[in-house]
N, C-alpha and C. Protein backbone atom coordinates (compact mmCIF):
# COMPACT_ATOMS: atom_id res chain seq x y z
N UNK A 1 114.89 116.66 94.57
CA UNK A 1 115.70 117.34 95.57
C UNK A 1 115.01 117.21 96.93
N UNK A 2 115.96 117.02 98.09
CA UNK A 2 114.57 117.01 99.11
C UNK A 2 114.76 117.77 99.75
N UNK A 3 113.68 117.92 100.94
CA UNK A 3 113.40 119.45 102.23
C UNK A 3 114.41 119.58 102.51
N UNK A 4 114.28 120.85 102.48
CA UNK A 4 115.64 120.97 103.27
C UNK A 4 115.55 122.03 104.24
N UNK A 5 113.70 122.00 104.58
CA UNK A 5 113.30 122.70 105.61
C UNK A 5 113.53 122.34 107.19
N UNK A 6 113.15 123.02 107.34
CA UNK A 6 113.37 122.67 109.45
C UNK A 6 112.88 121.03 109.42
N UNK A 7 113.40 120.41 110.46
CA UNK A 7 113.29 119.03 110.71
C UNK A 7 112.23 119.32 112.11
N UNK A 8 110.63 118.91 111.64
CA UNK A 8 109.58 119.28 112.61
C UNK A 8 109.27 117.89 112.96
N UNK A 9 108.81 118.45 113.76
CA UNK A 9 108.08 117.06 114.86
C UNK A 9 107.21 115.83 113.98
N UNK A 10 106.54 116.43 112.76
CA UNK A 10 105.52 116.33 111.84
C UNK A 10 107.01 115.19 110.58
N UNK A 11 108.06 115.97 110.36
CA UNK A 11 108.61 115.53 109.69
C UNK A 11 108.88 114.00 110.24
N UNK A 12 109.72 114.14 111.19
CA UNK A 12 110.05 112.84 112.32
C UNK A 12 109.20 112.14 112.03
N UNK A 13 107.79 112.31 112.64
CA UNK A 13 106.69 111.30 112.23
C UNK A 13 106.73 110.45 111.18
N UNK A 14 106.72 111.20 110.31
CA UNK A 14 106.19 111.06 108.60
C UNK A 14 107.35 109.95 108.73
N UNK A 15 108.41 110.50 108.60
CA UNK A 15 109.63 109.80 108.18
C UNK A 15 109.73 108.30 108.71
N UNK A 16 109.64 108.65 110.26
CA UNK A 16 109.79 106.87 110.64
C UNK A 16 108.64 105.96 110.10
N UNK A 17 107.55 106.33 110.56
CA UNK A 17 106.27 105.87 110.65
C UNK A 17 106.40 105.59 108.75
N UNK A 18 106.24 106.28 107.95
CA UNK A 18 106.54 105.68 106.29
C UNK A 18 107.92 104.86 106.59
N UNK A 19 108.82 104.49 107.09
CA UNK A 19 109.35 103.80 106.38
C UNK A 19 108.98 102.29 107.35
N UNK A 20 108.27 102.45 108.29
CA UNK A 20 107.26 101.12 109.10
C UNK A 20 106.58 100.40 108.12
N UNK A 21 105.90 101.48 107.61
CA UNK A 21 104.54 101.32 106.67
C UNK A 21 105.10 100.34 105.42
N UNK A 22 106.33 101.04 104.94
CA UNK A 22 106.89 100.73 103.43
C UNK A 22 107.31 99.07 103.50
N UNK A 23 108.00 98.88 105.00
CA UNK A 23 108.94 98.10 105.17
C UNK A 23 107.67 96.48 105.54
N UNK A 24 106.86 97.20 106.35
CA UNK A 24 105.63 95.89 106.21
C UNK A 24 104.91 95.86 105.20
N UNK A 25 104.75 96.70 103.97
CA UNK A 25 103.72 96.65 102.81
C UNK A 25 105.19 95.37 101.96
N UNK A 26 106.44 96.04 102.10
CA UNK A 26 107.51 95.31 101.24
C UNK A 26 107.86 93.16 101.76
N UNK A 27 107.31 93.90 103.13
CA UNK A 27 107.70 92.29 103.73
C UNK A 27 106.32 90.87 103.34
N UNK A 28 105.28 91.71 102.98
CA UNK A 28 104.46 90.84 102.85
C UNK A 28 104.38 90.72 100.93
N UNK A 29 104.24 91.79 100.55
CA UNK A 29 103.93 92.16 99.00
C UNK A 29 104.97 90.94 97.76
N UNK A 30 105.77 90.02 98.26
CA UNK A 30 106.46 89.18 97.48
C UNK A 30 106.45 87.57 98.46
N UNK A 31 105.19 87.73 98.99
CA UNK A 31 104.96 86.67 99.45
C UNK A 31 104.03 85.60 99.01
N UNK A 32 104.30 84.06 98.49
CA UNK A 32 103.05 83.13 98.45
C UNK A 32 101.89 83.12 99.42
N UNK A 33 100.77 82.91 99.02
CA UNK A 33 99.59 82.66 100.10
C UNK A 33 99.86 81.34 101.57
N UNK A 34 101.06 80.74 100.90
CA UNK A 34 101.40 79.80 101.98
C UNK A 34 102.40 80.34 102.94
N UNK A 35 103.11 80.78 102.03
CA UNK A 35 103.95 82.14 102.84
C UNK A 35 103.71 82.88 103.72
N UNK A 36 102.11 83.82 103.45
CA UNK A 36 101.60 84.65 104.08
C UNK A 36 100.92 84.31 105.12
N UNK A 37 100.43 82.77 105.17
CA UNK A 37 99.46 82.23 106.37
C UNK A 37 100.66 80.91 106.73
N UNK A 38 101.97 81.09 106.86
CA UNK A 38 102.56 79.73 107.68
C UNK A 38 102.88 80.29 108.77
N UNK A 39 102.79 79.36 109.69
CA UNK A 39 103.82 79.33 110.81
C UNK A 39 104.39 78.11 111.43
N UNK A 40 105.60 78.18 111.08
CA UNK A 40 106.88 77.93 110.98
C UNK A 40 107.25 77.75 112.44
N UNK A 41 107.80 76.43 112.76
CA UNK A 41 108.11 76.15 114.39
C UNK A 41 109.17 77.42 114.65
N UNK A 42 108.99 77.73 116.19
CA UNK A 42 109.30 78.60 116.38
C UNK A 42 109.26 80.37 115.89
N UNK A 43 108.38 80.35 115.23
CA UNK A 43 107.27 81.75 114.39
C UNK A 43 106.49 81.98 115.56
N UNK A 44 106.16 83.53 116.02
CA UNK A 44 105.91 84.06 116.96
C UNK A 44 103.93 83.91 116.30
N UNK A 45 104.00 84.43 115.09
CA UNK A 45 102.39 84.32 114.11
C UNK A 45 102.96 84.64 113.04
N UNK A 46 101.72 84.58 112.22
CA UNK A 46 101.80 84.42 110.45
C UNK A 46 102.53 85.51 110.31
N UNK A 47 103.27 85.70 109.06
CA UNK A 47 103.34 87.11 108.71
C UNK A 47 102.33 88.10 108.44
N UNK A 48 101.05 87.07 107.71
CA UNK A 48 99.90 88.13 107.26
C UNK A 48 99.25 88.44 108.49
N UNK A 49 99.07 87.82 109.62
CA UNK A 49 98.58 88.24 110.78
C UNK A 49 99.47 89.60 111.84
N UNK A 50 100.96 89.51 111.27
CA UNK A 50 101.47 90.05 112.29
C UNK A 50 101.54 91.30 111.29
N UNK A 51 101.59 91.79 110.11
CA UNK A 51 101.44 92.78 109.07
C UNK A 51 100.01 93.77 109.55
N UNK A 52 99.09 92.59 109.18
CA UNK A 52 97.51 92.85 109.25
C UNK A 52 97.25 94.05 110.46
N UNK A 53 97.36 93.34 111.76
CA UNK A 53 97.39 93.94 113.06
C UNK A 53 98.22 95.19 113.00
N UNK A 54 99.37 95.00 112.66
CA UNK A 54 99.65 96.92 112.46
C UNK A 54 99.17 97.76 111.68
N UNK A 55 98.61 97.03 110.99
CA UNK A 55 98.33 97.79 109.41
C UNK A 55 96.93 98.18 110.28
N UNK A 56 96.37 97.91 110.52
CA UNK A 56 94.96 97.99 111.44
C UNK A 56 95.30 98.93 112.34
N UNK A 57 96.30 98.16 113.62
CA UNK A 57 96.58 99.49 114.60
C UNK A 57 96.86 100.83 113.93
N UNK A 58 97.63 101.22 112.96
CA UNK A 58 97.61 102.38 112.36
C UNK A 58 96.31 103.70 112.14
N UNK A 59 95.35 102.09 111.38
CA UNK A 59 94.27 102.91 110.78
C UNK A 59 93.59 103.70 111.62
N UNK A 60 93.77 102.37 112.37
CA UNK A 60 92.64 102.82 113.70
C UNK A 60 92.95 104.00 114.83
N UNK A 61 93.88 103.98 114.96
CA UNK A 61 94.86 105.14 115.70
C UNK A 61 94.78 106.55 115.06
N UNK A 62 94.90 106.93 113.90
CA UNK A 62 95.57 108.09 113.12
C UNK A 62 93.96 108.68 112.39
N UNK A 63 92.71 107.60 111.84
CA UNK A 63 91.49 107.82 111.29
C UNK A 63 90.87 107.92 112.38
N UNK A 64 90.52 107.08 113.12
CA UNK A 64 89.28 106.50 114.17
C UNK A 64 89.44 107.63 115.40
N UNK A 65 90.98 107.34 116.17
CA UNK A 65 91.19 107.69 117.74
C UNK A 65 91.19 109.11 117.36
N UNK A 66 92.03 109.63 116.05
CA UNK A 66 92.37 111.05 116.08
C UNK A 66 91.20 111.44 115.64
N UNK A 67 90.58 111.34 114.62
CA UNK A 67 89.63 112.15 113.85
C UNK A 67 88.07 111.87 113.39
N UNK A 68 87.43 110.53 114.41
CA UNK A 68 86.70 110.34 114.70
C UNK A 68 86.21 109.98 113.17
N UNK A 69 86.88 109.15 112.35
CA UNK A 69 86.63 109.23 111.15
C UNK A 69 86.78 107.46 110.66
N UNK A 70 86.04 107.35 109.71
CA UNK A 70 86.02 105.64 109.57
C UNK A 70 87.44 105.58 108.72
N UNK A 71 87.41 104.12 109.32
CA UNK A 71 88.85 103.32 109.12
C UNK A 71 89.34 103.58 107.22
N UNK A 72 90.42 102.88 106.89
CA UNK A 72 90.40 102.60 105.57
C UNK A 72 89.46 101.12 105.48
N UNK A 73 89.98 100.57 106.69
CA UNK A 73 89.46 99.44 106.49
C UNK A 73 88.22 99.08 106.89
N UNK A 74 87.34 100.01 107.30
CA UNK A 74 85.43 100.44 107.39
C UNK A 74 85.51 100.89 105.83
N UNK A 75 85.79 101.88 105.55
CA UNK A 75 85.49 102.36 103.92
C UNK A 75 85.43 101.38 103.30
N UNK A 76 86.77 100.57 103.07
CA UNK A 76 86.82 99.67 102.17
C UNK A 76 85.76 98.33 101.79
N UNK A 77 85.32 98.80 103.41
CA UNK A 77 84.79 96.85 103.48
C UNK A 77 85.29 95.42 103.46
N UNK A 78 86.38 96.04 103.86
CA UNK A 78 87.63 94.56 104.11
C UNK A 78 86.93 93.34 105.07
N UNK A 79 86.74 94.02 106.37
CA UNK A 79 86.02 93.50 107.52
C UNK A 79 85.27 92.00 107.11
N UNK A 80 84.16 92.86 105.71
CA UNK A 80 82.85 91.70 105.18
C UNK A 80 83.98 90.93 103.93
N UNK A 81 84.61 91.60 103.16
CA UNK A 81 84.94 90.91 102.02
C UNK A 81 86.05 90.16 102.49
N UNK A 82 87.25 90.11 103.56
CA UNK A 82 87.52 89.27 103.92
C UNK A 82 87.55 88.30 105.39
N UNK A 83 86.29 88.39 105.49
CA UNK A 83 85.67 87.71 106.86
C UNK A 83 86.42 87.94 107.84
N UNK A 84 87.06 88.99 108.19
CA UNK A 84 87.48 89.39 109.28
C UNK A 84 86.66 90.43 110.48
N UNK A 85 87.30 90.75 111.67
CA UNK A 85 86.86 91.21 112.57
C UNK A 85 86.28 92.60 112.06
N UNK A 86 85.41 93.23 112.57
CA UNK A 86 84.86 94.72 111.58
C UNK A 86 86.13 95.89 112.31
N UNK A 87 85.99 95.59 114.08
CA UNK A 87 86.74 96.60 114.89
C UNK A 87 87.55 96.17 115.60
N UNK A 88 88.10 94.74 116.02
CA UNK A 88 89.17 94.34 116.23
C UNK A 88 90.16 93.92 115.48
N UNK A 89 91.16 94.51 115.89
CA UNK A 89 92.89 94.51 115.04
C UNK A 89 93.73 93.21 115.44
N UNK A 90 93.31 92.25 116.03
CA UNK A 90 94.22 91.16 116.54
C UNK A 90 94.58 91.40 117.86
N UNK A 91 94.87 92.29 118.58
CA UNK A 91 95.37 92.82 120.04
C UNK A 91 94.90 91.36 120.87
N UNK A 92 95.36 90.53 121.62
CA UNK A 92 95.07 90.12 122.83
C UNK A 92 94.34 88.64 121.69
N UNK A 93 94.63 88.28 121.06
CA UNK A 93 93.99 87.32 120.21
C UNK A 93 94.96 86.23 120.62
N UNK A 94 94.61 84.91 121.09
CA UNK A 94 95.44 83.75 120.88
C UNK A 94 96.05 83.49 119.63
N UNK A 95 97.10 82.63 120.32
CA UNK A 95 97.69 82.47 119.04
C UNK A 95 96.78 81.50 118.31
N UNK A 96 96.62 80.52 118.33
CA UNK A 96 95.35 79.52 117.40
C UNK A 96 94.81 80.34 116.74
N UNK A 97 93.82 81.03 117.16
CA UNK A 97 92.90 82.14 116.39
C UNK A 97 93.82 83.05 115.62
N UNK A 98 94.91 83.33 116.35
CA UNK A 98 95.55 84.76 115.09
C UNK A 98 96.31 83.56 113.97
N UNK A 99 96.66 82.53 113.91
CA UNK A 99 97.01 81.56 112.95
C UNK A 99 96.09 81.23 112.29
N UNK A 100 94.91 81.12 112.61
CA UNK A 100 93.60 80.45 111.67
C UNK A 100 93.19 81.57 111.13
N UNK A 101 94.03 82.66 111.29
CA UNK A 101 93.29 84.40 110.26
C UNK A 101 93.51 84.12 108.73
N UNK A 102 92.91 84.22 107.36
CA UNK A 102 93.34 83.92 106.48
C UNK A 102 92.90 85.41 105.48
N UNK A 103 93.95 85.70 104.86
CA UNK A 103 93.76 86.59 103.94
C UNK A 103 93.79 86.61 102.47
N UNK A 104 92.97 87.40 102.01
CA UNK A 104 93.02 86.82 100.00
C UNK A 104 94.33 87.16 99.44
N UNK A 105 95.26 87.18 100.04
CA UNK A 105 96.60 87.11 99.06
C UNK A 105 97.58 88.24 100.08
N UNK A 106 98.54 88.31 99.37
CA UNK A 106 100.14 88.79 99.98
C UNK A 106 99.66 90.71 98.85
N UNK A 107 99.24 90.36 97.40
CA UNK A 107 98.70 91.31 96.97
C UNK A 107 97.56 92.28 97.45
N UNK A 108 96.44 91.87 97.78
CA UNK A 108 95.69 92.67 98.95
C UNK A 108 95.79 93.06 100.07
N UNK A 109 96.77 92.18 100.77
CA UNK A 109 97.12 92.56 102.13
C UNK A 109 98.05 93.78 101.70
N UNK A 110 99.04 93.93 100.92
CA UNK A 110 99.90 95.00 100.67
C UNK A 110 98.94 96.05 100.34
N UNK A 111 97.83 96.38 99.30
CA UNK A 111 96.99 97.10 98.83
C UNK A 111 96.81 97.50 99.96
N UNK A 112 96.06 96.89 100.76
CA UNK A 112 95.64 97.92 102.07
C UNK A 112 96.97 98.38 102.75
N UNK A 113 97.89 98.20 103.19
CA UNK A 113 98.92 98.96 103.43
C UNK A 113 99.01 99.82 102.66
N UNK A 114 99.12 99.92 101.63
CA UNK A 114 99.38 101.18 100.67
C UNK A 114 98.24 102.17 100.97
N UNK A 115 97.11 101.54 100.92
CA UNK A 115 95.93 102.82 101.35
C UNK A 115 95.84 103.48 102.53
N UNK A 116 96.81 102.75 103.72
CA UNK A 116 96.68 102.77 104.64
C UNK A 116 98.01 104.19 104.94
N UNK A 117 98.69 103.78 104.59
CA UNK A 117 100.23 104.79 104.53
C UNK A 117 99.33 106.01 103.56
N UNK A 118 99.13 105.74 102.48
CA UNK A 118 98.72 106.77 101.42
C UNK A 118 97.95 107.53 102.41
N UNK A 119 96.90 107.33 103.01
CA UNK A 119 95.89 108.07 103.99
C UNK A 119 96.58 108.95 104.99
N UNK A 120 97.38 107.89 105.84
CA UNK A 120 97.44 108.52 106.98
C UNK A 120 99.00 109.41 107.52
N UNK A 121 99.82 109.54 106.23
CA UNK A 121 101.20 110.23 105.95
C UNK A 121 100.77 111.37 106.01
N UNK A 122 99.79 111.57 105.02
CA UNK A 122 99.90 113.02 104.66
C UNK A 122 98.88 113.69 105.76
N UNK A 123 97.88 113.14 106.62
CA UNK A 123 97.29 113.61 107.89
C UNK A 123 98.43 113.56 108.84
N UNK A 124 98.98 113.15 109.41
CA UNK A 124 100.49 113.36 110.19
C UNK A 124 100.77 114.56 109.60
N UNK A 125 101.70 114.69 108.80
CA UNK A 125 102.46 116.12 108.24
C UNK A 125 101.35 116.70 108.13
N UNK A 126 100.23 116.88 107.94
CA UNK A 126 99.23 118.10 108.30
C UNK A 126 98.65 118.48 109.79
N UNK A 127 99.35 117.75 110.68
CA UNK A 127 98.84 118.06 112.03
C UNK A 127 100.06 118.92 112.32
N UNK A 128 99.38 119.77 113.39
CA UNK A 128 99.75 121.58 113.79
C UNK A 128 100.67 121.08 114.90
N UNK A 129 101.47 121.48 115.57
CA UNK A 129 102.65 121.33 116.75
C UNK A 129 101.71 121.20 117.92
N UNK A 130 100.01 122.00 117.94
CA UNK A 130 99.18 122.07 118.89
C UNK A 130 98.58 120.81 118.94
N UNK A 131 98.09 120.07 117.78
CA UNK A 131 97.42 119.20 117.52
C UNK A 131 97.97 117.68 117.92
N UNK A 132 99.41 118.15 117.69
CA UNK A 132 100.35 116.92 117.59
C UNK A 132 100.55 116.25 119.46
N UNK A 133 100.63 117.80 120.45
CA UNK A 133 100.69 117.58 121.20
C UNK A 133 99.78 117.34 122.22
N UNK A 134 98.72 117.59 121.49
CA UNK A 134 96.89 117.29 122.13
C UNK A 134 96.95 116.05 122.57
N UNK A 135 96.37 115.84 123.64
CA UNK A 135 95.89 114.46 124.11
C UNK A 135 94.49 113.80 123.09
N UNK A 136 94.38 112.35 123.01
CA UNK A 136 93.77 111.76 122.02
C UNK A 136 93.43 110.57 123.00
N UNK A 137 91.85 110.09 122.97
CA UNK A 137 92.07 108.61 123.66
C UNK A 137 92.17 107.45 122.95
N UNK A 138 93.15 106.93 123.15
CA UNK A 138 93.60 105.41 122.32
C UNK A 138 93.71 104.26 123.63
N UNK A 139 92.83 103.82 123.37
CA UNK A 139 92.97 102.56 123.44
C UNK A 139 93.92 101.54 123.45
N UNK A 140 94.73 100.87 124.13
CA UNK A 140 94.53 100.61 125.90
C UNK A 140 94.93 101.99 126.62
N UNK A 141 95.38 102.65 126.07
CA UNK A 141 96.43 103.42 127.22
C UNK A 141 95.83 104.72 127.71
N UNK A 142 94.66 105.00 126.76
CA UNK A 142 93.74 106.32 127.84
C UNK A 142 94.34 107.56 127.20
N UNK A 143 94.18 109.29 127.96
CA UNK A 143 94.55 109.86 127.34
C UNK A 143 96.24 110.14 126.67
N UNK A 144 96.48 110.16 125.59
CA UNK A 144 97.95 110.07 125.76
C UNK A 144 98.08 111.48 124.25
N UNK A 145 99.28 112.05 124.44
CA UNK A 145 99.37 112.89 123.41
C UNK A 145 99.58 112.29 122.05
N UNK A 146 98.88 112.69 121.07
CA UNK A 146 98.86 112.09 119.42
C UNK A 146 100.41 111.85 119.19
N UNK A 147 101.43 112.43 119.34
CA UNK A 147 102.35 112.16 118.52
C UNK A 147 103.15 110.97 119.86
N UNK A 148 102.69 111.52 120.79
CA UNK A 148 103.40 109.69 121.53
C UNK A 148 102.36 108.63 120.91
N UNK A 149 100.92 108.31 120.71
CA UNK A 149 100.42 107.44 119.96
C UNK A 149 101.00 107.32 118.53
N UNK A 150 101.43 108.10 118.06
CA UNK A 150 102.04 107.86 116.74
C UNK A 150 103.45 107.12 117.01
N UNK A 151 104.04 107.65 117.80
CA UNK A 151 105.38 107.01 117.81
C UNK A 151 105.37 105.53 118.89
N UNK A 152 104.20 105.16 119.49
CA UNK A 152 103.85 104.07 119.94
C UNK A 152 103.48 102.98 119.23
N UNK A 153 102.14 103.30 118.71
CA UNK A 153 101.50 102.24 118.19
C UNK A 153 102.40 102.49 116.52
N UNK A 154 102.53 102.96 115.68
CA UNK A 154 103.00 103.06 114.50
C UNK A 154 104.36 102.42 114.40
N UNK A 155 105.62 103.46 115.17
CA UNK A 155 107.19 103.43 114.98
C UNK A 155 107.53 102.28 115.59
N UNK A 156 107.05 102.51 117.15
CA UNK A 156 107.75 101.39 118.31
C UNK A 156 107.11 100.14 118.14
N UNK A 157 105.89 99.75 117.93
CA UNK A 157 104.85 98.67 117.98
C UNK A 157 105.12 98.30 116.41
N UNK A 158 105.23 98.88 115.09
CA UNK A 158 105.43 98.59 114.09
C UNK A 158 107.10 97.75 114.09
N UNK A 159 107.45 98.49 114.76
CA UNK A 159 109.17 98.24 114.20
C UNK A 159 109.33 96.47 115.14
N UNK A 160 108.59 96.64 116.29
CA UNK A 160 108.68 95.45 116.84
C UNK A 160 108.06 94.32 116.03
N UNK A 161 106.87 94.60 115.92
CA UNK A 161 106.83 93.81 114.87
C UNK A 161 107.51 93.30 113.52
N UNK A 162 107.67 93.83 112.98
CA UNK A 162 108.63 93.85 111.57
C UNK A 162 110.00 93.05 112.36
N UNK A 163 110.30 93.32 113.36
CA UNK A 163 111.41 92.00 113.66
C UNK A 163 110.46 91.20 113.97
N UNK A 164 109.56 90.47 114.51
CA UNK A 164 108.86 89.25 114.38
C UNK A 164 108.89 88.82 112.98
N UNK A 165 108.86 89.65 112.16
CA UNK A 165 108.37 89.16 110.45
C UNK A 165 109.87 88.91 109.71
N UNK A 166 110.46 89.05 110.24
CA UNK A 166 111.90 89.70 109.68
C UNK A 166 112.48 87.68 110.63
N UNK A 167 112.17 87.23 111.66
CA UNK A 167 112.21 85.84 112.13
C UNK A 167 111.37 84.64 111.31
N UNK A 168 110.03 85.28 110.72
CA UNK A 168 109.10 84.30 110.43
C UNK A 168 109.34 84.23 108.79
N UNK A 169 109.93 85.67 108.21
CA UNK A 169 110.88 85.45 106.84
C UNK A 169 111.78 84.00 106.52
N UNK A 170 112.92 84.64 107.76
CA UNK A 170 113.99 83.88 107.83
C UNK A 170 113.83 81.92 108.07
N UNK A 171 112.87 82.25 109.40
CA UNK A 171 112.50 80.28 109.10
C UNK A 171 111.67 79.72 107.72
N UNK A 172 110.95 80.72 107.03
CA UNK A 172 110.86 80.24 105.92
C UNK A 172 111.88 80.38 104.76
N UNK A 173 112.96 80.53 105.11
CA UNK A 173 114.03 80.86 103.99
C UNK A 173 114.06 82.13 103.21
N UNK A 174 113.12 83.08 103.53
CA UNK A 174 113.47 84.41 103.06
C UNK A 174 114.20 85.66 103.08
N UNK A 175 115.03 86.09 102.69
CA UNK A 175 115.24 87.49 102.99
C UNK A 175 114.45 88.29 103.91
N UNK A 176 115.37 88.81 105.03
CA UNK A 176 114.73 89.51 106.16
C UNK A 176 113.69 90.85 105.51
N UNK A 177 113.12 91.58 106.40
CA UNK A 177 113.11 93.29 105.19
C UNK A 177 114.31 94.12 105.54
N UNK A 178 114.65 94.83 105.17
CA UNK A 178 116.04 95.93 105.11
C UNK A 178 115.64 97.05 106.28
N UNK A 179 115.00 96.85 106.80
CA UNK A 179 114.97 97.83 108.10
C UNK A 179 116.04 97.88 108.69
């Protein structure tokens, strides 16, 4: 049965921001490894690169900026185990370099999305109306209130993306995601 409590600021969050999360864990998670690292003339970047980078901006936004707390992807040790950057998310990366990013599968890359949503859903719906509206410094943009960083880097920056992936699907002959 679902809430059928007040529709809070906290809810909003949760709601868009999970179905960002769901919709890039779903767009990569039934993908080949050639799949996940092509790009396809006229492909803006990989899918696993353009996934990766939000999946990152998230962590880093909602663990790091808000709560001064290590990443999923510091805990995990992704950084060393898949030779990637330790604290850069892709931001401002050429394209060459964000194409030459390679990841161990369409299955791990989803895993960390899942840890990544799993983590940082239920910290959203636990932040206070005070908390939500607190200023936070994120990176590029300086002080800005948490729930405009949430609905920036997560909703607006996620969803844009996911139409990049939803193009780089399609020139490879796939089904868009259902966003």
């Amino acid at each position: 049965m679902p809430d059928t409590g007040p529709y809070t600021m906290q809810r909003f969050a949760v709601h868009f921001a999970g179905r960002v999360m769901d919709e890039l864990i779903a767009s990569v998670a039934d993908l080949s490894d050639e799949e996940l690292h092509a790009l396809p003339a006229g492909a803006p970047n990989t899918i696993g690169f353009i996934a990766w980078h939000v999946l990152r901006s998230a962590d880093n936004v909602v663990l790091f900026a808000f709560a001064r707390e290590r990443t999923v992807w510091m805990r995990q040790g992704l950084h060393e185990a898949w030779g990637l950057p330790r604290i850069e998310q892709g931001t401002g990366m050429e394209q060459a370099a964000a194409a030459a990013v390679r990841f161990p599968g369409a299955t791990a890359l989803a895993d960390y999305g899942r840890a990544v949503r799993d983590e940082i859903l239920p910290r959203i719906e636990a932040m206070s109306d005070e908390y939500l509206v607190g200023v936070a410094r994120v990176v590029p943009w300086g002080e800005v209130p948490r729930l405009e960083a949430i609905g920036q880097t997560i909703i607006v920056h996620g969803s844009q993306h996911l139409g990049e992936i939803a193009v780089v699907r399609r020139l490879l002959g796939r089904d868009a995601p259902s966003f």
